[in-house]
C-alpha atoms as a PDB file:
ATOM      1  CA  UNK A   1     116.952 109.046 111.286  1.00  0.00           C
ATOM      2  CA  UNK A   2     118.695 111.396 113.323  1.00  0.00           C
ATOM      3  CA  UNK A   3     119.937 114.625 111.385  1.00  0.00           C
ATOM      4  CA  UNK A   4     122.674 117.419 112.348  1.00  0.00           C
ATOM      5  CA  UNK A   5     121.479 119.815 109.509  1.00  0.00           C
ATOM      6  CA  UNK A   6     120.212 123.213 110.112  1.00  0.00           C
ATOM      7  CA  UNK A   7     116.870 122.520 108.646  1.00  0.00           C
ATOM      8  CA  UNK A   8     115.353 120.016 110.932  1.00  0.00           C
ATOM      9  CA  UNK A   9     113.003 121.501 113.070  1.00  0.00           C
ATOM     10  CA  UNK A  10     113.649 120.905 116.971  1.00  0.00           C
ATOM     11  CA  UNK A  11     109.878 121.827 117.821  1.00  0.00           C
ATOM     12  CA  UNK A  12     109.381 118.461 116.058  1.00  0.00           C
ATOM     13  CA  UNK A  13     109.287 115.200 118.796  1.00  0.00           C
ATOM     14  CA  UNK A  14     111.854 112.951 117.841  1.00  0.00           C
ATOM     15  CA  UNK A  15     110.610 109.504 116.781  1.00  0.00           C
ATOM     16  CA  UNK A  16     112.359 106.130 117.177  1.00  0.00           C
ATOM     17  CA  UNK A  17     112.129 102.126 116.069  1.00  0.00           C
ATOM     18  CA  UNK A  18     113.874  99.060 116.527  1.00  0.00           C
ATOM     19  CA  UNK A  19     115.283  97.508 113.680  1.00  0.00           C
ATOM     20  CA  UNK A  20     114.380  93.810 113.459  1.00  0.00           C
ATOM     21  CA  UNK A  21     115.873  91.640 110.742  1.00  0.00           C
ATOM     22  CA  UNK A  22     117.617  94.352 108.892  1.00  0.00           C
ATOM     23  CA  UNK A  23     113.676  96.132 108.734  1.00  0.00           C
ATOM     24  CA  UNK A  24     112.641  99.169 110.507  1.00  0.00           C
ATOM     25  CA  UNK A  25     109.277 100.816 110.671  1.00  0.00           C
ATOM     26  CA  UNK A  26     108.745 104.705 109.367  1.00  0.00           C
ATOM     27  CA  UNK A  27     106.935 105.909 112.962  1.00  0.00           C
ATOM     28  CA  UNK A  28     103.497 107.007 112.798  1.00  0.00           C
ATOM     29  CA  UNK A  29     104.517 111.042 113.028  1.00  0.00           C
ATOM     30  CA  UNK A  30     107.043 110.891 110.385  1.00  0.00           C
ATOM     31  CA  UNK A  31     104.660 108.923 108.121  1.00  0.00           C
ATOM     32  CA  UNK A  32     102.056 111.525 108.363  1.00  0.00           C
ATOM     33  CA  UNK A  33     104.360 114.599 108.631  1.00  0.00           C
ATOM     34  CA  UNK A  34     106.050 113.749 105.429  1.00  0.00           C
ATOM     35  CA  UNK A  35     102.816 112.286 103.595  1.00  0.00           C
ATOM     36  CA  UNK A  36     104.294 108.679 103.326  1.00  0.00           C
ATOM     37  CA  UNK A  37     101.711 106.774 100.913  1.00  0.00           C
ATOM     38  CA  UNK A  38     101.769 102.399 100.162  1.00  0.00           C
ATOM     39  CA  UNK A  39     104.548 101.765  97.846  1.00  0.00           C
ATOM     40  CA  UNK A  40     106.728 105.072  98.103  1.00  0.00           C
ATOM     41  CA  UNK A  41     109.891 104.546  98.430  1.00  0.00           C
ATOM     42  CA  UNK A  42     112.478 105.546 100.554  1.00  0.00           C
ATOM     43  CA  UNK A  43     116.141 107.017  99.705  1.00  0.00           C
ATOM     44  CA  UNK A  44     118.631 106.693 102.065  1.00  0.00           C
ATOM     45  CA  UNK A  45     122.009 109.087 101.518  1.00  0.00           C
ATOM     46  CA  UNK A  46     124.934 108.663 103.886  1.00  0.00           C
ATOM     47  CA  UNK A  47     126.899 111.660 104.646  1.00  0.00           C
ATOM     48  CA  UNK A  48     130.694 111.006 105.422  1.00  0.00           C
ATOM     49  CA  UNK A  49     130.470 112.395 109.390  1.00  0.00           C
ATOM     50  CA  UNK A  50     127.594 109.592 109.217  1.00  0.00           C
ATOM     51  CA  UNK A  51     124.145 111.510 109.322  1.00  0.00           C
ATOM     52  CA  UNK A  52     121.380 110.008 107.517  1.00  0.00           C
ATOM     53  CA  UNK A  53     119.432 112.022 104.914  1.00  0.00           C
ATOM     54  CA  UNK A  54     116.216 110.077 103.635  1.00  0.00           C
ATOM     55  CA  UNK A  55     114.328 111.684 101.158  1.00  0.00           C
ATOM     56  CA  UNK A  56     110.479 110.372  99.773  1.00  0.00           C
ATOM     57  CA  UNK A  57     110.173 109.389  96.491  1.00  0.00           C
ATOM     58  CA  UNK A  58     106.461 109.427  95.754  1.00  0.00           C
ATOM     59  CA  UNK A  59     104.807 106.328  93.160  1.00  0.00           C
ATOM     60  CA  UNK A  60     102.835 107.475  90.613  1.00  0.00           C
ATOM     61  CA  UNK A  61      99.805 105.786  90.545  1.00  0.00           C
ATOM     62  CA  UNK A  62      96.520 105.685  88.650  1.00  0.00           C
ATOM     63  CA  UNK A  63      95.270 104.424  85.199  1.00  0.00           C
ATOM     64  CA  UNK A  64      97.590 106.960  83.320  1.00  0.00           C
ATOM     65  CA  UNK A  65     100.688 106.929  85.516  1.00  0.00           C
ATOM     66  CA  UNK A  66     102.514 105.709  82.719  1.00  0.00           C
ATOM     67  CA  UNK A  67     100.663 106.898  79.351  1.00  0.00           C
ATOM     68  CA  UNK A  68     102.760 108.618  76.988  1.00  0.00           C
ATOM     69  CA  UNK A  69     100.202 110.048  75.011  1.00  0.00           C
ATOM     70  CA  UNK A  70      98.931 109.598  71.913  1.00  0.00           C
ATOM     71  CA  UNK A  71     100.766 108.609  68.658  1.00  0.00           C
ATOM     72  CA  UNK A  72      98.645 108.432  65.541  1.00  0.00           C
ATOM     73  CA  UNK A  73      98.533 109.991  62.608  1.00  0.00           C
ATOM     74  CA  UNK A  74      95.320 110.751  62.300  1.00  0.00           C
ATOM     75  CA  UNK A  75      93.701 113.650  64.222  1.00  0.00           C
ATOM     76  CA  UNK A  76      91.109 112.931  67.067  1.00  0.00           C
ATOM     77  CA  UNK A  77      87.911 114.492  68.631  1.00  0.00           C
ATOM     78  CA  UNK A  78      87.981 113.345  72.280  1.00  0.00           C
ATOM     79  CA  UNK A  79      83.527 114.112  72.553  1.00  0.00           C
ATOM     80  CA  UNK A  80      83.036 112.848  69.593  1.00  0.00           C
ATOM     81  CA  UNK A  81      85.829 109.608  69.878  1.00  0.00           C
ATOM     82  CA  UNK A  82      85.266 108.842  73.622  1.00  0.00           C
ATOM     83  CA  UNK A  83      83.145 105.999  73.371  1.00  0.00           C
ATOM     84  CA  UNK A  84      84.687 104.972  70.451  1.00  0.00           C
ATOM     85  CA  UNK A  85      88.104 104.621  71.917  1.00  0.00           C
ATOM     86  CA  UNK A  86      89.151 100.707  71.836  1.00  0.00           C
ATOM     87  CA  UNK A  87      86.656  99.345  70.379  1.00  0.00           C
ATOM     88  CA  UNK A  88      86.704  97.369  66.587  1.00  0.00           C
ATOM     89  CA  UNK A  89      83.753  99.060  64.196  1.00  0.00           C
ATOM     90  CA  UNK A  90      81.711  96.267  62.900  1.00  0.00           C
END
């Protein structure tokens, strides 16, 4: 993961892995430096001089990662409806 481009820090300790199978490992440093979570992904770009530029892109996650809001026509009171939310009246 090697970069020539003026924005990479040399005060930074370069990090390396062995790639086994066609899999690598994201070291420890780089992990932590770049706030690599479970299930991100990675984004590899290959430049034609061939540098590497691998940029994070962060999962949402959560019970409303992929609500679109609500849709119904008739007007709501969240204190009021927030119990009621879901459930049948008898």
């Amino acid at each position: 993961m090697t970069s020539n481009h003026s924005s990479v820090s040399s005060d930074r300790p370069a990090a390396e892995t062995t790639v086994s199978d066609a899999e690598t490992a994201v070291p420890a440093s780089v992990r932590e430096a770049l706030g690599i979570a479970d299930g991100d992904r990675l984004r590899w770009q290959l430049a034609d001089d061939g540098t590497v530029r691998v940029r994070v892109v962060r999962t949402e996650t959560g019970t409303f990662a992929d609500f679109e809001g609500y849709d119904g026509d008739e007007p709501t009171d969240v204190v009021s409806d927030h119990d009621a939310w879901g459930l049948d009246e008898p």
